[in-house]
PDB file of N, CA and C in Angstrom:
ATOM      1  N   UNK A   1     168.277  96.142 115.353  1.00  0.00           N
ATOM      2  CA  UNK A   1     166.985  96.802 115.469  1.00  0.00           C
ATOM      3  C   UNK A   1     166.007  95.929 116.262  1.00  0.00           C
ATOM      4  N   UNK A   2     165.770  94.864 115.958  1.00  0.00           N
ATOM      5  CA  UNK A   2     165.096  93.747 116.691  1.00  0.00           C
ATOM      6  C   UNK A   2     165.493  93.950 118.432  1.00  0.00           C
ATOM      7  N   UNK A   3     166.906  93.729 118.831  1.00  0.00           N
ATOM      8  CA  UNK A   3     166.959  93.645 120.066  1.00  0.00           C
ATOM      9  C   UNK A   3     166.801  95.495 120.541  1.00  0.00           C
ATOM     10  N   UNK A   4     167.014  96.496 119.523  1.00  0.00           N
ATOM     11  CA  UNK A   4     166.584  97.771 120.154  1.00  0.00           C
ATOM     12  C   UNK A   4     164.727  97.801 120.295  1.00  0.00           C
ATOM     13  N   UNK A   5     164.278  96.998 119.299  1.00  0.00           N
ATOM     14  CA  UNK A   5     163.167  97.451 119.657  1.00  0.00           C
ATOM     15  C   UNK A   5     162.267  96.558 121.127  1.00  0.00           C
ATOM     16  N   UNK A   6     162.789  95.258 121.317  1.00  0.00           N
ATOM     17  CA  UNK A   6     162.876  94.338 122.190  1.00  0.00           C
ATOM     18  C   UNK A   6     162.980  94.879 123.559  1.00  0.00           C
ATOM     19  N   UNK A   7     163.859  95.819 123.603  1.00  0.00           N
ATOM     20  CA  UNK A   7     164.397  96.311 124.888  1.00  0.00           C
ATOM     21  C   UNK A   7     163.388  98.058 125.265  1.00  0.00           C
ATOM     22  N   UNK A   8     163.505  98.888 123.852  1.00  0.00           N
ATOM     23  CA  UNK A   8     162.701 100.086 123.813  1.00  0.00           C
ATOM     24  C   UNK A   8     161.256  99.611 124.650  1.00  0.00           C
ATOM     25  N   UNK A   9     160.362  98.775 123.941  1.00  0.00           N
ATOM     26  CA  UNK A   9     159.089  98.723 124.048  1.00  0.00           C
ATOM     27  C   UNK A   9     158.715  97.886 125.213  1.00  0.00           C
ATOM     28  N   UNK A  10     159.082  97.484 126.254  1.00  0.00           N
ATOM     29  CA  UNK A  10     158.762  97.066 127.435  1.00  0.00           C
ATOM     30  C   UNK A  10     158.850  98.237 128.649  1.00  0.00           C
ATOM     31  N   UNK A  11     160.472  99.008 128.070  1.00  0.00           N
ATOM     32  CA  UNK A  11     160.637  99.862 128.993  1.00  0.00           C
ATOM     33  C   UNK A  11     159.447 101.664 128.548  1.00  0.00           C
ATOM     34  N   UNK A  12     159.027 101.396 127.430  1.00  0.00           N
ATOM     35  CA  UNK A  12     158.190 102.399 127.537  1.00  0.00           C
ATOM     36  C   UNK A  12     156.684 102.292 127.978  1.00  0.00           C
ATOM     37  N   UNK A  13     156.548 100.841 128.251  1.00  0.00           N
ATOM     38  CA  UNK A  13     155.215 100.570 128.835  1.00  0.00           C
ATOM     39  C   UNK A  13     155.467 100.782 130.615  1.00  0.00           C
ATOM     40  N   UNK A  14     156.854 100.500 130.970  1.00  0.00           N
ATOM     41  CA  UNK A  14     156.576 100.447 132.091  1.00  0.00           C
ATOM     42  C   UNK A  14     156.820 101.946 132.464  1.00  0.00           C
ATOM     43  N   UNK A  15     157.289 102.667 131.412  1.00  0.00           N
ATOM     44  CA  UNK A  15     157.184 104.048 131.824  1.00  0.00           C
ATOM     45  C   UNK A  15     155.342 104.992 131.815  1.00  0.00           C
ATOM     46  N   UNK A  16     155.084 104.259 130.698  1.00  0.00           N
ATOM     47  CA  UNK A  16     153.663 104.857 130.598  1.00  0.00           C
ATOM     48  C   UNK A  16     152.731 104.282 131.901  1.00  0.00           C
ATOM     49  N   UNK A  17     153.136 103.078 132.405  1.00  0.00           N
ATOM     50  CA  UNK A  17     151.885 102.462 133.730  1.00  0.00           C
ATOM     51  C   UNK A  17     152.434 102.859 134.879  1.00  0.00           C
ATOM     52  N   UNK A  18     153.968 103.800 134.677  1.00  0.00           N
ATOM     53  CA  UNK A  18     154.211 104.000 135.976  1.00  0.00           C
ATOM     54  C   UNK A  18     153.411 105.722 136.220  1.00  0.00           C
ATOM     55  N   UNK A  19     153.837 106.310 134.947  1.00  0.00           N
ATOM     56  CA  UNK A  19     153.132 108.023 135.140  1.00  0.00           C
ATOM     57  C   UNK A  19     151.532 107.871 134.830  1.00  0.00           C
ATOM     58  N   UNK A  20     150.824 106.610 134.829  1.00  0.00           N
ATOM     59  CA  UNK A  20     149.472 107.015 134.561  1.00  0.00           C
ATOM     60  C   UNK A  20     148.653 107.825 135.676  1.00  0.00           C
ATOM     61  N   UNK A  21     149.470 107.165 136.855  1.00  0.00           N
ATOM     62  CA  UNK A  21     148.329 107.731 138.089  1.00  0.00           C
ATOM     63  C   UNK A  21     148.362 109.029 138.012  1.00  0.00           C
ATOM     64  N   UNK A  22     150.042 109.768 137.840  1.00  0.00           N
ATOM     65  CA  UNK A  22     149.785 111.351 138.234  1.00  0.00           C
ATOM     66  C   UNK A  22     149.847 111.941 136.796  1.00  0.00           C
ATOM     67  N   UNK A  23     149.281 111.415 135.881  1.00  0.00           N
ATOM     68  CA  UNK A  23     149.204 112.252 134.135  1.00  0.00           C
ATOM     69  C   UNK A  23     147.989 112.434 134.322  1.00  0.00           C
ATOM     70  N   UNK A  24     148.009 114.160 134.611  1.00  0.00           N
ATOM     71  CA  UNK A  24     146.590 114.586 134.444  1.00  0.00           C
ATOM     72  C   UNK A  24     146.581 115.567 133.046  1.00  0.00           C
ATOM     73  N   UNK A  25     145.642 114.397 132.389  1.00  0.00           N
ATOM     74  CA  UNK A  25     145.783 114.937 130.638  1.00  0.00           C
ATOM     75  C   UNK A  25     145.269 116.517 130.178  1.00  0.00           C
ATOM     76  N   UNK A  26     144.752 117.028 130.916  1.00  0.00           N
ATOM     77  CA  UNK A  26     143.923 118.364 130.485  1.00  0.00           C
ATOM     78  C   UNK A  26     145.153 119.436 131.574  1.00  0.00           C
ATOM     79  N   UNK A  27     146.148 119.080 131.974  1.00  0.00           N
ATOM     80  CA  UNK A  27     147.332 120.561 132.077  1.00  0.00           C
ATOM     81  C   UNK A  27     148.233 120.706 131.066  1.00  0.00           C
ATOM     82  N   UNK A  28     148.009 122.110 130.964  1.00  0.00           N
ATOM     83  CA  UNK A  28     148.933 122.901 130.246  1.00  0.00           C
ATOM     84  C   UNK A  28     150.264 122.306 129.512  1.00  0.00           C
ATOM     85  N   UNK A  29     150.860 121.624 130.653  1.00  0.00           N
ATOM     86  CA  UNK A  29     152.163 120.835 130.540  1.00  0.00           C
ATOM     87  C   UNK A  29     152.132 119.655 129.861  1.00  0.00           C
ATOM     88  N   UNK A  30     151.084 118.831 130.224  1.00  0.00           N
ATOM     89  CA  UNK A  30     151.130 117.322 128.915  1.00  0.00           C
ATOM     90  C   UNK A  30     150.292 117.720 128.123  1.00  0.00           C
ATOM     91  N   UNK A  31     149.571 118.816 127.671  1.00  0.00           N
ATOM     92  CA  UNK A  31     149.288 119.015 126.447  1.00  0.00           C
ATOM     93  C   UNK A  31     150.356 119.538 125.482  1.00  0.00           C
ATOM     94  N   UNK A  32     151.652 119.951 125.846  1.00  0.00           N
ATOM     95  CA  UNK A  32     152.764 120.700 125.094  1.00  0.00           C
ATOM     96  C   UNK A  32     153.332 119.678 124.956  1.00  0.00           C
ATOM     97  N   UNK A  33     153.421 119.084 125.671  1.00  0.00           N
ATOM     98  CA  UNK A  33     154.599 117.487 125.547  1.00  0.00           C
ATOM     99  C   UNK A  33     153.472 116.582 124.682  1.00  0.00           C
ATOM    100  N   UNK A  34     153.014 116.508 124.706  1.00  0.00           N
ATOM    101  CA  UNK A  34     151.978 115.581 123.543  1.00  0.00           C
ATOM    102  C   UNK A  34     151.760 116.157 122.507  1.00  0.00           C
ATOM    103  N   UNK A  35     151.912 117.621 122.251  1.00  0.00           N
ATOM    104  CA  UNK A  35     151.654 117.539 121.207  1.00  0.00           C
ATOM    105  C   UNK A  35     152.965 118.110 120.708  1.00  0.00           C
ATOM    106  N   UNK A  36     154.133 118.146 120.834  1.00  0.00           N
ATOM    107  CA  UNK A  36     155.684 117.853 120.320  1.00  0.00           C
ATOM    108  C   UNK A  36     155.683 116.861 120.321  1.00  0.00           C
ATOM    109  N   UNK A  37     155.109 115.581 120.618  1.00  0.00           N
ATOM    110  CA  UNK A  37     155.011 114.061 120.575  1.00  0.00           C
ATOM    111  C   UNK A  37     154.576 113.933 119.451  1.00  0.00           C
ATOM    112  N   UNK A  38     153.667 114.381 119.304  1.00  0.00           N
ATOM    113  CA  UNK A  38     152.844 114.126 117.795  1.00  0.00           C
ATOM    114  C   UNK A  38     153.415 114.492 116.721  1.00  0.00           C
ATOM    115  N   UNK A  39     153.817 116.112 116.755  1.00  0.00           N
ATOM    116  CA  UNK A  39     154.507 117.012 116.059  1.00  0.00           C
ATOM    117  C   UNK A  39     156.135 115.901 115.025  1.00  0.00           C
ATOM    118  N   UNK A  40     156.692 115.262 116.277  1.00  0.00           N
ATOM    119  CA  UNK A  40     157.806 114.769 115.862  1.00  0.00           C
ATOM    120  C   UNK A  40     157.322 113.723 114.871  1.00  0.00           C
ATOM    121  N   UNK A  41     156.161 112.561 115.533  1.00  0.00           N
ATOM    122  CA  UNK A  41     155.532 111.515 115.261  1.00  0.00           C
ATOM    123  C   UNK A  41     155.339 112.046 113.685  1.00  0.00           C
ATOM    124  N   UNK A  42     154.847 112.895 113.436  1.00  0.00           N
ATOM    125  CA  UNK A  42     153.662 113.413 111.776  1.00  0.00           C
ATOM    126  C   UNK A  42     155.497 113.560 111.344  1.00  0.00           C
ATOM    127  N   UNK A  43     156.215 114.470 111.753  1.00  0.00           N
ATOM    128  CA  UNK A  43     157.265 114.644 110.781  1.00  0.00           C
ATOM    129  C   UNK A  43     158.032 113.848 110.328  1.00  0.00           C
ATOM    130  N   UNK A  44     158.036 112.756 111.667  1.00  0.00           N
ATOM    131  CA  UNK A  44     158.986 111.231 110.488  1.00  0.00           C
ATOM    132  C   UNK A  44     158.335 110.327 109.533  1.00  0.00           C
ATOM    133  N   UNK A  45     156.988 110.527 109.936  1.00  0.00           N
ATOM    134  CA  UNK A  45     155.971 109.696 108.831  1.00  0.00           C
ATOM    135  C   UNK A  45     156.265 110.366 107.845  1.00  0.00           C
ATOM    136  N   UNK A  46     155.790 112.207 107.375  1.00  0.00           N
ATOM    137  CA  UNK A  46     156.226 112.707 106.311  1.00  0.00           C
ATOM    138  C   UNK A  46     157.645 112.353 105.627  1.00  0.00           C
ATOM    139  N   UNK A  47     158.676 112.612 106.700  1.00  0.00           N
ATOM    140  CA  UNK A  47     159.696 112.516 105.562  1.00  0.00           C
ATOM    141  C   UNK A  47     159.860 110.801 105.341  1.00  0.00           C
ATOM    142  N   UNK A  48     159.585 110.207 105.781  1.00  0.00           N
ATOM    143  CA  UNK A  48     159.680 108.376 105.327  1.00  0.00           C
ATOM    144  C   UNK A  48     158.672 108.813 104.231  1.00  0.00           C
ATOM    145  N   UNK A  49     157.358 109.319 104.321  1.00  0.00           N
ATOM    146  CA  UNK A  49     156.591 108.967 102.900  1.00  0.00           C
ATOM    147  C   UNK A  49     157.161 109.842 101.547  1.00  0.00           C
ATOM    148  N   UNK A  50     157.932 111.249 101.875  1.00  0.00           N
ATOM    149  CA  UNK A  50     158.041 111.616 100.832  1.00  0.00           C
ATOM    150  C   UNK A  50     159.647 111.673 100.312  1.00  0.00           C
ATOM    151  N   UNK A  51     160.850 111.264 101.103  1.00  0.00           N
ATOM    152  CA  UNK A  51     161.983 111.313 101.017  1.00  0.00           C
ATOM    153  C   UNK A  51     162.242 109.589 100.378  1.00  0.00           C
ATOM    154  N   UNK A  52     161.719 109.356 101.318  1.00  0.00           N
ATOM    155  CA  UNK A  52     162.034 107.364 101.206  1.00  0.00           C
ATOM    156  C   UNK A  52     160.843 106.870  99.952  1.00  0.00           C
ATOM    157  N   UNK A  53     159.764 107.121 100.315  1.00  0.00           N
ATOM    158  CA  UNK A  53     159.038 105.753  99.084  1.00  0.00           C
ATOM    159  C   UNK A  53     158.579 106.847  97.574  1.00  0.00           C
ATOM    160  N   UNK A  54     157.955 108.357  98.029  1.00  0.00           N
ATOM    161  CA  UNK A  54     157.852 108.863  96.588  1.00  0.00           C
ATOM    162  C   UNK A  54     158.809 109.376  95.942  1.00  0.00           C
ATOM    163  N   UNK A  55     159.770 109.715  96.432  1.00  0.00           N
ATOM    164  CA  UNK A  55     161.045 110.114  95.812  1.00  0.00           C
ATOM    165  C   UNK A  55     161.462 109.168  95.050  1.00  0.00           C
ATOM    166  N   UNK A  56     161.933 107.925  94.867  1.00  0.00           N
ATOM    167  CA  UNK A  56     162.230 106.776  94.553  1.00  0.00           C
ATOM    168  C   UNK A  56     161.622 106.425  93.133  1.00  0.00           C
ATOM    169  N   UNK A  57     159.908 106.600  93.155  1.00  0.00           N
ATOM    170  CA  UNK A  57     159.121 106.801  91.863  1.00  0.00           C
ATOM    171  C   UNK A  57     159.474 108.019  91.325  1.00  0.00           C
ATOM    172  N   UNK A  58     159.355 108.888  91.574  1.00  0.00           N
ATOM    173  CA  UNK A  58     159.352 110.257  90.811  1.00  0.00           C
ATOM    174  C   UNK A  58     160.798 110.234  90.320  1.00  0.00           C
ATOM    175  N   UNK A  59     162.338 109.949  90.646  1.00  0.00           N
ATOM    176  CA  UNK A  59     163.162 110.024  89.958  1.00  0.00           C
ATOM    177  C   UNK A  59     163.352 108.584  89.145  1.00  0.00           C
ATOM    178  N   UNK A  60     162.793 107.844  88.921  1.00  0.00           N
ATOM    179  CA  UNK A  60     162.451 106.502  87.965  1.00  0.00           C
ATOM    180  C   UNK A  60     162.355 107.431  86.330  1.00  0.00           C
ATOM    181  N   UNK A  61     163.165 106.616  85.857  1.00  0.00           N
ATOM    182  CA  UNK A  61     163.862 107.732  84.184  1.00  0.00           C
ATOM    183  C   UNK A  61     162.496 107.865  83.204  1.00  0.00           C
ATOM    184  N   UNK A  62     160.996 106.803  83.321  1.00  0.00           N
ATOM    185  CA  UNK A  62     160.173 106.660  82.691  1.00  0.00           C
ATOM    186  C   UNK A  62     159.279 107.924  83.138  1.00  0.00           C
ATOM    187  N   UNK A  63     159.664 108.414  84.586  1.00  0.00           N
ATOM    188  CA  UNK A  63     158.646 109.508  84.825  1.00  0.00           C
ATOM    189  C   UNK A  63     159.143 110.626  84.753  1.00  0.00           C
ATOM    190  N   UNK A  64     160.920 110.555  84.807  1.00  0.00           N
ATOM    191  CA  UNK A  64     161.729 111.514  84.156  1.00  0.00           C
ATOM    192  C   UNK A  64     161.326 112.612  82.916  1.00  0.00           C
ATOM    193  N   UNK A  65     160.885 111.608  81.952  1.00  0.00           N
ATOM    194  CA  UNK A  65     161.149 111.899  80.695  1.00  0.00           C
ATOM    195  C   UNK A  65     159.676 111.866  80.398  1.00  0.00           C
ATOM    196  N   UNK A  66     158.610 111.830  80.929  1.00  0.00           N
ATOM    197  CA  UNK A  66     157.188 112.023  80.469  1.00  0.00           C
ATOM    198  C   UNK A  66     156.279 113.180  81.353  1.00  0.00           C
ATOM    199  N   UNK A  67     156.092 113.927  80.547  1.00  0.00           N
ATOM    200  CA  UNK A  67     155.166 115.550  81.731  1.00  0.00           C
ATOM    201  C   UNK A  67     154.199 115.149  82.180  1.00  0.00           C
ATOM    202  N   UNK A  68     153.351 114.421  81.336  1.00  0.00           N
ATOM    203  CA  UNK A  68     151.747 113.662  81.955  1.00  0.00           C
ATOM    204  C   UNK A  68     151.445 113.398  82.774  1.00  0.00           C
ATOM    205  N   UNK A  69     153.028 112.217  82.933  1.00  0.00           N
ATOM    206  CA  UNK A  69     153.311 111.651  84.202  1.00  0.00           C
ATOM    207  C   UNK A  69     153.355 111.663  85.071  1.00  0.00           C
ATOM    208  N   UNK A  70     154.646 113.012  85.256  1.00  0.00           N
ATOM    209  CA  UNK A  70     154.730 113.755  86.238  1.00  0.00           C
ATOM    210  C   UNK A  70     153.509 114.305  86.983  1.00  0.00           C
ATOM    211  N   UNK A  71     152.702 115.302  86.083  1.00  0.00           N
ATOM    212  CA  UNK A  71     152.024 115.831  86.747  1.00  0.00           C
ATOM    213  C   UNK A  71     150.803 114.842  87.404  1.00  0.00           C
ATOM    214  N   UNK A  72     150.432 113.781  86.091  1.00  0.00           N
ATOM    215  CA  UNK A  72     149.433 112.801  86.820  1.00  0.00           C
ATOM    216  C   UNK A  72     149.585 112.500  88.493  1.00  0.00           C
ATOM    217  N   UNK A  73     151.369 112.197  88.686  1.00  0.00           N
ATOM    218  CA  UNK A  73     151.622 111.294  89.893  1.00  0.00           C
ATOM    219  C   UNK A  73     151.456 112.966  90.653  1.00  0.00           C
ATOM    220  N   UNK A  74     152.000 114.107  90.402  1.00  0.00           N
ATOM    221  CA  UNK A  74     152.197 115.001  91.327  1.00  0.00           C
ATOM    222  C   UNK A  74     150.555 115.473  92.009  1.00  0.00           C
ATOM    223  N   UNK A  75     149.473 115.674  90.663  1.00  0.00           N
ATOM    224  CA  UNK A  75     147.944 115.551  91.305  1.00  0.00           C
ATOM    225  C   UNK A  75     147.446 114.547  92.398  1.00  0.00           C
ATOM    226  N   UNK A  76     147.805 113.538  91.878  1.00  0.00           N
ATOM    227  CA  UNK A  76     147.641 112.194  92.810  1.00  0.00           C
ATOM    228  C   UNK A  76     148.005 112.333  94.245  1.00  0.00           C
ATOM    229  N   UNK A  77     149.560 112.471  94.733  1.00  0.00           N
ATOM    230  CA  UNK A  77     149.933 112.407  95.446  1.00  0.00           C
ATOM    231  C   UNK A  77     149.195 113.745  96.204  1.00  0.00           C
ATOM    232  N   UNK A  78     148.954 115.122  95.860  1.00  0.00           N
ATOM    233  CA  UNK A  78     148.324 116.275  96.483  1.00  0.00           C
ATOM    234  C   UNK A  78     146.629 115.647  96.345  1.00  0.00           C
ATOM    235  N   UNK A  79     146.218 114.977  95.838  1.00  0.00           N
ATOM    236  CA  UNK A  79     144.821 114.495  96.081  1.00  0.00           C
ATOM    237  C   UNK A  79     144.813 113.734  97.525  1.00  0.00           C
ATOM    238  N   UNK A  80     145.857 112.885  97.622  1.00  0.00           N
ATOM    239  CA  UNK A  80     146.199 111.580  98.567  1.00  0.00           C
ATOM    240  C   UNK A  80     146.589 112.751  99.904  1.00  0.00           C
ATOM    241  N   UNK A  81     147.153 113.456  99.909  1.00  0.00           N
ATOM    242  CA  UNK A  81     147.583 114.894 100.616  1.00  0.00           C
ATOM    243  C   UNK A  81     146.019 115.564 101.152  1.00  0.00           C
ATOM    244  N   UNK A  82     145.139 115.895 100.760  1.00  0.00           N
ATOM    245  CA  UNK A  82     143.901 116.593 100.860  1.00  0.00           C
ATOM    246  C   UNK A  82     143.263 115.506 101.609  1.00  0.00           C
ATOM    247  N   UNK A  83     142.744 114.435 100.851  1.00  0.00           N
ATOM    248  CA  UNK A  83     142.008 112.991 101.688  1.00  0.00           C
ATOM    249  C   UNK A  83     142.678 112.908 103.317  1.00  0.00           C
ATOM    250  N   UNK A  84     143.722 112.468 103.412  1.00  0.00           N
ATOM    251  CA  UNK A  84     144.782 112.349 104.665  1.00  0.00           C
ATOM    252  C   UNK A  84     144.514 113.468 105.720  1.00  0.00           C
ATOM    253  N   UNK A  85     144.181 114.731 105.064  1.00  0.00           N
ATOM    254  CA  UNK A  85     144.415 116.386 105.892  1.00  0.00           C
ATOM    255  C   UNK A  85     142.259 116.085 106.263  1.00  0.00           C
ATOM    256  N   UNK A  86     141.413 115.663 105.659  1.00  0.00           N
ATOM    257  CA  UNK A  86     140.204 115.446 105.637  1.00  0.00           C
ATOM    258  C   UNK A  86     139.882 114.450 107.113  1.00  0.00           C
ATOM    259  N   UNK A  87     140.943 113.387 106.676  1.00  0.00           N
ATOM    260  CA  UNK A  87     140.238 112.190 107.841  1.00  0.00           C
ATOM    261  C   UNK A  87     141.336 112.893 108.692  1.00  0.00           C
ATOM    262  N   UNK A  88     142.492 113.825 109.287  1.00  0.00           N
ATOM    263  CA  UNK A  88     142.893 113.809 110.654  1.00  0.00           C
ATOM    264  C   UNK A  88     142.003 114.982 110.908  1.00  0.00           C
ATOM    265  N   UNK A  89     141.049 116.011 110.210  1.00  0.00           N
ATOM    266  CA  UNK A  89     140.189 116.741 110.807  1.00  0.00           C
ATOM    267  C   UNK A  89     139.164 115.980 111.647  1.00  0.00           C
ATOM    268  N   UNK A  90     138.577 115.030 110.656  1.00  0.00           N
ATOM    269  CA  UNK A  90     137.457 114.127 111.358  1.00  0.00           C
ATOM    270  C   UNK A  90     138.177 113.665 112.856  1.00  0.00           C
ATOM    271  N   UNK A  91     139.236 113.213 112.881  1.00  0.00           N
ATOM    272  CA  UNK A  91     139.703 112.796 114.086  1.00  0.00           C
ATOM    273  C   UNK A  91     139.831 113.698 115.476  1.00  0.00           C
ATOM    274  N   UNK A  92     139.674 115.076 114.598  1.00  0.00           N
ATOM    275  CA  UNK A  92     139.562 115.833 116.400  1.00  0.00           C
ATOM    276  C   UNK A  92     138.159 115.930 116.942  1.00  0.00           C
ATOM    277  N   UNK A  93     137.403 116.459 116.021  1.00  0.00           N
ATOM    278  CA  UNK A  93     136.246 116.218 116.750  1.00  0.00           C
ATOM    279  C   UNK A  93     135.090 115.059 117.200  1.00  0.00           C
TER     280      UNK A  93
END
């Protein structure tokens, strides 16, 4: 991973300083490709946050076996869900 990411991240800078001159950001065309960029970007964050780190707690046998719990962590996490959906609104405008 080290030498993939070693090798990835030079060659995507020199890809981004080579298309800067003719990326004209307001066509049709790199607005679709940016935002399937993003699109992909939000969906691996989701499933890393909810496949990989809350999954892991929620099947833990102590939260198994207690409803409180459950639901405490399940409010939480849809509170943490609402906050998150709040600040990427702030971010468009």
């Amino acid at each position: 991973m080290i030498l993939f990411f070693c090798l990835i991240f030079p060659i995507g800078i020199g890809i981004g300083m080579g298309i800067s001159n003719i990326y004209n950001e307001s066509s049709p065309k790199s607005l679709i490709v940016e935002g399937l960029l993003l699109s992909a970007s939000a969906g691996v964050l989701i499933n890393m946050a909810l496949v990989d780190l809350v999954a892991t707690d929620f099947m833990n046998s102590k939260m198994l076996t207690n409803f409180r719990l459950q639901l405490g962590a399940s409010l939480a996490l849809f509170v943490g869900m609402i906050c998150m959906s709040i600040l990427a609104l702030g971010e468009d405008s």
